[in-house]
PDB file of N, CA and C in Angstrom:
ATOM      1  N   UNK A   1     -21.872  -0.876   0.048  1.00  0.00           N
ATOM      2  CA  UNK A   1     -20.784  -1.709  -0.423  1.00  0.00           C
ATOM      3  C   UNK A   1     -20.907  -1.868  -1.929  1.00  0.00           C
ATOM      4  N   UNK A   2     -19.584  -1.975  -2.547  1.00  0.00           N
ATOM      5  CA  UNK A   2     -20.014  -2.153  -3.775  1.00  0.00           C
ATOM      6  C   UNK A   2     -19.164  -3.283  -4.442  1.00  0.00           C
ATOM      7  N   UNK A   3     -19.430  -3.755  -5.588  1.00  0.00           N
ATOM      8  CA  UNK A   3     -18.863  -5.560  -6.062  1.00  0.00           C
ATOM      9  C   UNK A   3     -17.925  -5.026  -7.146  1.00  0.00           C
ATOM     10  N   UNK A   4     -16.903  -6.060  -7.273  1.00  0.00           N
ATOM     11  CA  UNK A   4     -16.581  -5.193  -8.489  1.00  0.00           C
ATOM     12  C   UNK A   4     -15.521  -7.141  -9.064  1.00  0.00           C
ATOM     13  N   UNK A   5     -16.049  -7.230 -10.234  1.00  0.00           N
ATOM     14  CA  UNK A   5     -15.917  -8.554 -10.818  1.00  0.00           C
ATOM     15  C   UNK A   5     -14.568  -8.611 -11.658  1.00  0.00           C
ATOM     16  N   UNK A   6     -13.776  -8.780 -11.421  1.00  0.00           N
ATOM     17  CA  UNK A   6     -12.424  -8.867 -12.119  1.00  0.00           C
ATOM     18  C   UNK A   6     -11.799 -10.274 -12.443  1.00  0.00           C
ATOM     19  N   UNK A   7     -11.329 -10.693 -13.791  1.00  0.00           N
ATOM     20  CA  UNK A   7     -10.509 -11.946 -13.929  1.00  0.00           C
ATOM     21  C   UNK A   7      -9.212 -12.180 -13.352  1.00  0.00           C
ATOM     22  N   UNK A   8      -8.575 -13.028 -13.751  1.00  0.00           N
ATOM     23  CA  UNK A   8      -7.381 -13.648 -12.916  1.00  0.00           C
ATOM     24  C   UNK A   8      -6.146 -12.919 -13.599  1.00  0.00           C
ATOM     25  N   UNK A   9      -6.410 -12.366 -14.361  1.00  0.00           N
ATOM     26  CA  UNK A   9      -5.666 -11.246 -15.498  1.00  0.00           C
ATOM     27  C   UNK A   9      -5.573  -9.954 -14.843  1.00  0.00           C
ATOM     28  N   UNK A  10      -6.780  -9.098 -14.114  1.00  0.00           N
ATOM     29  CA  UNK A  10      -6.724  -8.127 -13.778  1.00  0.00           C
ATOM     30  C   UNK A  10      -6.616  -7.752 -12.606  1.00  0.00           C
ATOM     31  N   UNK A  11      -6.786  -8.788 -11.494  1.00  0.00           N
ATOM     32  CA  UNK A  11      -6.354  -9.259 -10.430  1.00  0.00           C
ATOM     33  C   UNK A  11      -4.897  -8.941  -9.966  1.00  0.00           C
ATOM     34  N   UNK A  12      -4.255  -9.461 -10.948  1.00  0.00           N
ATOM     35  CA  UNK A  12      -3.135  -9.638 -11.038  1.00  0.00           C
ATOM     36  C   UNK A  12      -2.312  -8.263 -11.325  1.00  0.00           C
ATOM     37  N   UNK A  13      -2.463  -7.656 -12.090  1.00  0.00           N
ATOM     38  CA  UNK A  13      -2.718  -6.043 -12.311  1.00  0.00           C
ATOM     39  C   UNK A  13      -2.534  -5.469 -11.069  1.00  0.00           C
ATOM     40  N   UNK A  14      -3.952  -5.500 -11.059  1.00  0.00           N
ATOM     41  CA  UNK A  14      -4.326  -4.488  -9.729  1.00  0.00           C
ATOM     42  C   UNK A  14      -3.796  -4.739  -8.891  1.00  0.00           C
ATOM     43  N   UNK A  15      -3.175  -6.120  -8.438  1.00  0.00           N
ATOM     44  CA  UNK A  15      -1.917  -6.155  -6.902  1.00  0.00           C
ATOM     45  C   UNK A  15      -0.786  -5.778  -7.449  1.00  0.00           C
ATOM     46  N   UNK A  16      -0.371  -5.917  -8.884  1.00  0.00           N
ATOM     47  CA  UNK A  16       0.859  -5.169  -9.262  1.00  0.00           C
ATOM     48  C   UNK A  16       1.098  -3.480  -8.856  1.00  0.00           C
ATOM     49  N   UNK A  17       0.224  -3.232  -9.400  1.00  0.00           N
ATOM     50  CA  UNK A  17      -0.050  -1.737  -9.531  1.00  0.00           C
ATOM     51  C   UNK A  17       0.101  -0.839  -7.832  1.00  0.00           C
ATOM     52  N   UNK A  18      -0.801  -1.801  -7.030  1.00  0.00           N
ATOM     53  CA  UNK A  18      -1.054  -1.407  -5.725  1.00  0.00           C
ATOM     54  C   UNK A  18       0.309  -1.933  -4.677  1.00  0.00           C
ATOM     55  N   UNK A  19       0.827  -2.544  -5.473  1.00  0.00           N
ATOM     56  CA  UNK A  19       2.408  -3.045  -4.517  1.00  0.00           C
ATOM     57  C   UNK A  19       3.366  -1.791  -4.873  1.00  0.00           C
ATOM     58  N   UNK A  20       3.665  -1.550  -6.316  1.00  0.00           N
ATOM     59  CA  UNK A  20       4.516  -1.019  -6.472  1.00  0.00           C
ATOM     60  C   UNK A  20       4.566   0.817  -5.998  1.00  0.00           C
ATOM     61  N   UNK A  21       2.557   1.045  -6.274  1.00  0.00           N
ATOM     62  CA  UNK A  21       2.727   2.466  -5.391  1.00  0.00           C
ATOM     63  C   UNK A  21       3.324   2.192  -3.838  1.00  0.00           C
ATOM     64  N   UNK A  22       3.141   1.214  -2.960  1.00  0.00           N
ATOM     65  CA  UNK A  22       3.109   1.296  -2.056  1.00  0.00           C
ATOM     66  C   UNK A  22       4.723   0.965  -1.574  1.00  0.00           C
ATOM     67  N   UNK A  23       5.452   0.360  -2.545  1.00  0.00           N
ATOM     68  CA  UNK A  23       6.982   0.359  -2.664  1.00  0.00           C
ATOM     69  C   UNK A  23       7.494   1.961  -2.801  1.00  0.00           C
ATOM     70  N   UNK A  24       6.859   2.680  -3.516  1.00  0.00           N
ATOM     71  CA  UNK A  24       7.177   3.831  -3.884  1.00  0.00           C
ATOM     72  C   UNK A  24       7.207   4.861  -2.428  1.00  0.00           C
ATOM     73  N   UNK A  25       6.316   4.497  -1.614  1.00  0.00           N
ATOM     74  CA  UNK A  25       5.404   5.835  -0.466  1.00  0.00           C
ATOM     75  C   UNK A  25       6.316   4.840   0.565  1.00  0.00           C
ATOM     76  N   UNK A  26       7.281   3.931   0.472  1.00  0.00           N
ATOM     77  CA  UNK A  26       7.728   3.587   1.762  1.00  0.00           C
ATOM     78  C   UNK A  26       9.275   4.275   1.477  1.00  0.00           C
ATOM     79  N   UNK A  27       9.889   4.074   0.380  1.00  0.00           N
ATOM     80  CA  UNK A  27      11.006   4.501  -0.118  1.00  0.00           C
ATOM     81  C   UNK A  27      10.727   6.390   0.504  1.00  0.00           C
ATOM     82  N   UNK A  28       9.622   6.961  -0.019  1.00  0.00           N
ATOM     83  CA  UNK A  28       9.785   8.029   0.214  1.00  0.00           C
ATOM     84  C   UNK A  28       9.492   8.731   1.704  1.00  0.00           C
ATOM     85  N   UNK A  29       8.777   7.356   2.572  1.00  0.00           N
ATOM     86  CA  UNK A  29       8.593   7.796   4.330  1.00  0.00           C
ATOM     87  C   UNK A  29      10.437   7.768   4.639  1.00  0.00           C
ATOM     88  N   UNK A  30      11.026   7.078   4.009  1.00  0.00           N
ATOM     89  CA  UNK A  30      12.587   7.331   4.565  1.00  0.00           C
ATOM     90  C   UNK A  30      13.337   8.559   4.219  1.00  0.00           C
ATOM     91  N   UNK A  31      12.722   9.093   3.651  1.00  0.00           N
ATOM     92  CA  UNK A  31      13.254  10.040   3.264  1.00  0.00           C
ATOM     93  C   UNK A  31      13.242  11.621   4.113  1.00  0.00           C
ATOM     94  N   UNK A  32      14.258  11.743   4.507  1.00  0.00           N
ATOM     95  CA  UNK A  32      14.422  12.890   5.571  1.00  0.00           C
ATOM     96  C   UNK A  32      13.949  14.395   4.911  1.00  0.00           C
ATOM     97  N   UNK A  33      14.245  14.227   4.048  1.00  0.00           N
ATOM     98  CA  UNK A  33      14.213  15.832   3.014  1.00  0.00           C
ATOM     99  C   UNK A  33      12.144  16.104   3.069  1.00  0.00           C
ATOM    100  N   UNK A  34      11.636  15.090   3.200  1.00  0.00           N
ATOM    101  CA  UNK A  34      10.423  15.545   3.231  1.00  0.00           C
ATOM    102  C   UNK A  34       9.785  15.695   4.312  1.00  0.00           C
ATOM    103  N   UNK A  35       8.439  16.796   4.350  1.00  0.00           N
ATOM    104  CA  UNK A  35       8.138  17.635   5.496  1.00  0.00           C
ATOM    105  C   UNK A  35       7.083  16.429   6.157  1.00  0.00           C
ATOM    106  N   UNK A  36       6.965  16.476   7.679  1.00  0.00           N
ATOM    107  CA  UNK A  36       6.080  15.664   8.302  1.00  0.00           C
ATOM    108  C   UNK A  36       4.880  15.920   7.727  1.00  0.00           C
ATOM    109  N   UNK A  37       4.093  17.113   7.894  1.00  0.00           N
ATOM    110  CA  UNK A  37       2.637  17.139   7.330  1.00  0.00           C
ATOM    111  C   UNK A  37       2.441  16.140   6.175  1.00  0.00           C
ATOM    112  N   UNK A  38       3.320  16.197   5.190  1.00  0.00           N
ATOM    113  CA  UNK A  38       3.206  15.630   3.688  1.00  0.00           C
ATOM    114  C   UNK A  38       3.629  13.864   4.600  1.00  0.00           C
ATOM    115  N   UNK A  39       3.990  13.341   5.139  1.00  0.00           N
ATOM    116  CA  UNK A  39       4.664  11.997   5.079  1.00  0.00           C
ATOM    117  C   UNK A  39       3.461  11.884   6.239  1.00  0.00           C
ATOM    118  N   UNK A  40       2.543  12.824   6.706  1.00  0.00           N
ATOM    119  CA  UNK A  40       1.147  11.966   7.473  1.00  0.00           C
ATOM    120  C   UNK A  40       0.090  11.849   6.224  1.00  0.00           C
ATOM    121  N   UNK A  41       0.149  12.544   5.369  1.00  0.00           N
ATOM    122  CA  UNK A  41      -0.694  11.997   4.110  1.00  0.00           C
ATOM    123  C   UNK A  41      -0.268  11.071   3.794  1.00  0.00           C
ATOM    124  N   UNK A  42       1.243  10.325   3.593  1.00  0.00           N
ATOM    125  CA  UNK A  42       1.500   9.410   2.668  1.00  0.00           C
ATOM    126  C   UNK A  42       0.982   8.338   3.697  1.00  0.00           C
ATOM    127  N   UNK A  43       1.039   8.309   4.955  1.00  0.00           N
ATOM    128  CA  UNK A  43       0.941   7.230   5.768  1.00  0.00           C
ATOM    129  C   UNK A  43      -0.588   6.880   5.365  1.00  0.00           C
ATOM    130  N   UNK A  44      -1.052   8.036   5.767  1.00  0.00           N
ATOM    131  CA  UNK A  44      -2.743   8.160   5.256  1.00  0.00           C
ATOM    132  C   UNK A  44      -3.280   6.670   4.433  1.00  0.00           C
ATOM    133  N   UNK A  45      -2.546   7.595   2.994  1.00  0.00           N
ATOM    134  CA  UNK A  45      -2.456   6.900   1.528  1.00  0.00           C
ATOM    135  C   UNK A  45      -2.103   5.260   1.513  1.00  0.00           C
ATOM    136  N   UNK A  46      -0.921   4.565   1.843  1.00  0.00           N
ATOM    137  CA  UNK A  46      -0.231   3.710   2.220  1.00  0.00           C
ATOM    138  C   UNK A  46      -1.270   2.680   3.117  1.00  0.00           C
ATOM    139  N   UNK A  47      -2.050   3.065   4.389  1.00  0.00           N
ATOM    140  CA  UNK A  47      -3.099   2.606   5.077  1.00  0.00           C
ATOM    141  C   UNK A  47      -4.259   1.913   3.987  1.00  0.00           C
ATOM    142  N   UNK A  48      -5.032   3.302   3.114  1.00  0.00           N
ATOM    143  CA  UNK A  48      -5.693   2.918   2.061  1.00  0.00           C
ATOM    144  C   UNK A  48      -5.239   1.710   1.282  1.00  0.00           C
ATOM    145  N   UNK A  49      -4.289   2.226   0.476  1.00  0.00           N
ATOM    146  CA  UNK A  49      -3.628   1.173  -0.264  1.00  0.00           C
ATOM    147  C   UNK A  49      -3.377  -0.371   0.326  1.00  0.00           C
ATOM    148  N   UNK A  50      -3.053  -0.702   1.530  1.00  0.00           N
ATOM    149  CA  UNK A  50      -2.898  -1.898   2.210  1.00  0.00           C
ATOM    150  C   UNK A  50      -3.948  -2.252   2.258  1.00  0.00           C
ATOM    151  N   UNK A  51      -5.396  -1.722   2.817  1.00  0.00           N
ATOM    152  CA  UNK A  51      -6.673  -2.295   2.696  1.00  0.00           C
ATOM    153  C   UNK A  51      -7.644  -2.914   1.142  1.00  0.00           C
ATOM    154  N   UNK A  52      -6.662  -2.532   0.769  1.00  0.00           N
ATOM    155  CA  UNK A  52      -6.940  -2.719  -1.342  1.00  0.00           C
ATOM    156  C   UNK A  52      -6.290  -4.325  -1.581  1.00  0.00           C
ATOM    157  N   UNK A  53      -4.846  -3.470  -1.206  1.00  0.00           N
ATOM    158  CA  UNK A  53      -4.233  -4.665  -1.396  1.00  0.00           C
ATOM    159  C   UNK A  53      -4.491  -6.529  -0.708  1.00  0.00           C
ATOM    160  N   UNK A  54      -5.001  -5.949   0.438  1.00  0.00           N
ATOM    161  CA  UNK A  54      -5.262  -6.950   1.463  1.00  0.00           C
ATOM    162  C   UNK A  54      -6.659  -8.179   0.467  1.00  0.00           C
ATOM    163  N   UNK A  55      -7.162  -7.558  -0.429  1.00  0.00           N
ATOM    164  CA  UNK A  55      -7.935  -7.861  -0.870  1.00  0.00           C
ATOM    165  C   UNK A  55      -8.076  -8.645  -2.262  1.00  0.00           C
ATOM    166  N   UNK A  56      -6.978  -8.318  -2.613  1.00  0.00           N
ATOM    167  CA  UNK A  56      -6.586  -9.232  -4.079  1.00  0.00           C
ATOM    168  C   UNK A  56      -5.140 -10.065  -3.534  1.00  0.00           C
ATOM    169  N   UNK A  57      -4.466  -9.760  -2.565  1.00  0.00           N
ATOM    170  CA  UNK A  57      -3.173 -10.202  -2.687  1.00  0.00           C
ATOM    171  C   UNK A  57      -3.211 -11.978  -1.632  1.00  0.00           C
ATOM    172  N   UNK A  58      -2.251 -12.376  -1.425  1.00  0.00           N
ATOM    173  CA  UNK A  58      -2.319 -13.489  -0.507  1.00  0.00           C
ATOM    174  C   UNK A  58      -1.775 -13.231   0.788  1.00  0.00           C
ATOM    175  N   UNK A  59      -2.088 -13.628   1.397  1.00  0.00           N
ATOM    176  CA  UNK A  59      -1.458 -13.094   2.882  1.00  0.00           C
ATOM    177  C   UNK A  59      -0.246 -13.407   3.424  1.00  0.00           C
ATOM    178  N   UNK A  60       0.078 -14.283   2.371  1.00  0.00           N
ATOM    179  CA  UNK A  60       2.144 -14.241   2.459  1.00  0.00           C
ATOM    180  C   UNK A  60       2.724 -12.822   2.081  1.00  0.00           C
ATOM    181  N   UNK A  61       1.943 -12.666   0.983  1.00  0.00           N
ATOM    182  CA  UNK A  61       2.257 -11.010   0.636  1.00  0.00           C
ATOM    183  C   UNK A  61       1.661  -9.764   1.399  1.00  0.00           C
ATOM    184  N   UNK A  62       0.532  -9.858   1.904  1.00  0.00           N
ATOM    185  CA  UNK A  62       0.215  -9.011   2.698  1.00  0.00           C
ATOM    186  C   UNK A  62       1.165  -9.079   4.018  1.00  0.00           C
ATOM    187  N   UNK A  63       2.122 -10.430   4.689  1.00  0.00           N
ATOM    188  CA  UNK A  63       2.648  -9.978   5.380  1.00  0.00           C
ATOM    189  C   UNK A  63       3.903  -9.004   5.230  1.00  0.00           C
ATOM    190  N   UNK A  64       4.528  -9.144   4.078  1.00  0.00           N
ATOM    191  CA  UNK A  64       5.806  -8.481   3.425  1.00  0.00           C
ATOM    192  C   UNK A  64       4.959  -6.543   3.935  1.00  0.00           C
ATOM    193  N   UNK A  65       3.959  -6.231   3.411  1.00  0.00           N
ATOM    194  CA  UNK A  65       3.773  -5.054   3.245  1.00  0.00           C
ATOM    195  C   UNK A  65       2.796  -4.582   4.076  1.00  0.00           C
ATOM    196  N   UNK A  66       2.577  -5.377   5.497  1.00  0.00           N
ATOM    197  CA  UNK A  66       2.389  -4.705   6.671  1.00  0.00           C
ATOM    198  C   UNK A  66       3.167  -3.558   7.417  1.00  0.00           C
ATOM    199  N   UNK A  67       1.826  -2.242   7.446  1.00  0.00           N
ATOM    200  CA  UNK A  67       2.576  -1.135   7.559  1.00  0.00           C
ATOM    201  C   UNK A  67       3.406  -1.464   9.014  1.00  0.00           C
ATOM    202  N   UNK A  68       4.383  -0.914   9.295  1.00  0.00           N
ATOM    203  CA  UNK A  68       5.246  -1.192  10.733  1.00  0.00           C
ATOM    204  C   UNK A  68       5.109   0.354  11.326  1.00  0.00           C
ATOM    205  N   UNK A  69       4.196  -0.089  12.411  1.00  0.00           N
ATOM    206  CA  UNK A  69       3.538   1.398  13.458  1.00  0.00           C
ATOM    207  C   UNK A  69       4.930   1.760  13.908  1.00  0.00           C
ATOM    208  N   UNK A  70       5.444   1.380  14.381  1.00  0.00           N
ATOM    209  CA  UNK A  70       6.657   2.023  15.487  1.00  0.00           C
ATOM    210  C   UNK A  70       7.784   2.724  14.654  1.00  0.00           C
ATOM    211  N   UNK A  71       7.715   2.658  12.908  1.00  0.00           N
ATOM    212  CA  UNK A  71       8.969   3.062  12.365  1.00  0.00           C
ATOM    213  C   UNK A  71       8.557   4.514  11.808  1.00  0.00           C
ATOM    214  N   UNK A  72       7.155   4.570  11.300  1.00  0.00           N
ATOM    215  CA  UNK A  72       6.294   5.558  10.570  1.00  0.00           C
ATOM    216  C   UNK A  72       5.277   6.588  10.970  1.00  0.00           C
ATOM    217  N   UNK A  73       5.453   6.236  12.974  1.00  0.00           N
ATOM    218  CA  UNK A  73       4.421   6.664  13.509  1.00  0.00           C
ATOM    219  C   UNK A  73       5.007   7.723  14.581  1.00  0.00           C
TER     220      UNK A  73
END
């Protein structure tokens, strides 16, 4: 395991940063034009990213960006 010490400044950041990729990879799971293989990586990715996020964010917000199994799966 590893620690990693961040202020209330970069915190803040880093759930920015990690919301908006993850705004990005849901916009693009709707998207028909792209091939399944590639949209099981993004799910992949998106999984990662929620476990990040889960971790700096509050869990009002973590509920907004709970992945939904039955739409993506």
């Amino acid at each position: 395991m590893i620690g990693l010490l961040v202020n209330d400044m970069e915190k803040m950041e880093i759930e920015y940063l990690v919301r908006r990729e993850m705004e990005e990879l849901l916009m693009d799971l709707d998207d028909h034009r792209i091939d399944q293989v590639i949209k099981h990586s993004m799910k992949e990715r998106y999984s990662l990213l929620f476990k990040l996020f889960q971790r700096v964010a509050s869990e009002k917000d973590c509920f907004k960006y709970m992945p939904k199994r039955s739409k993506y799966e």
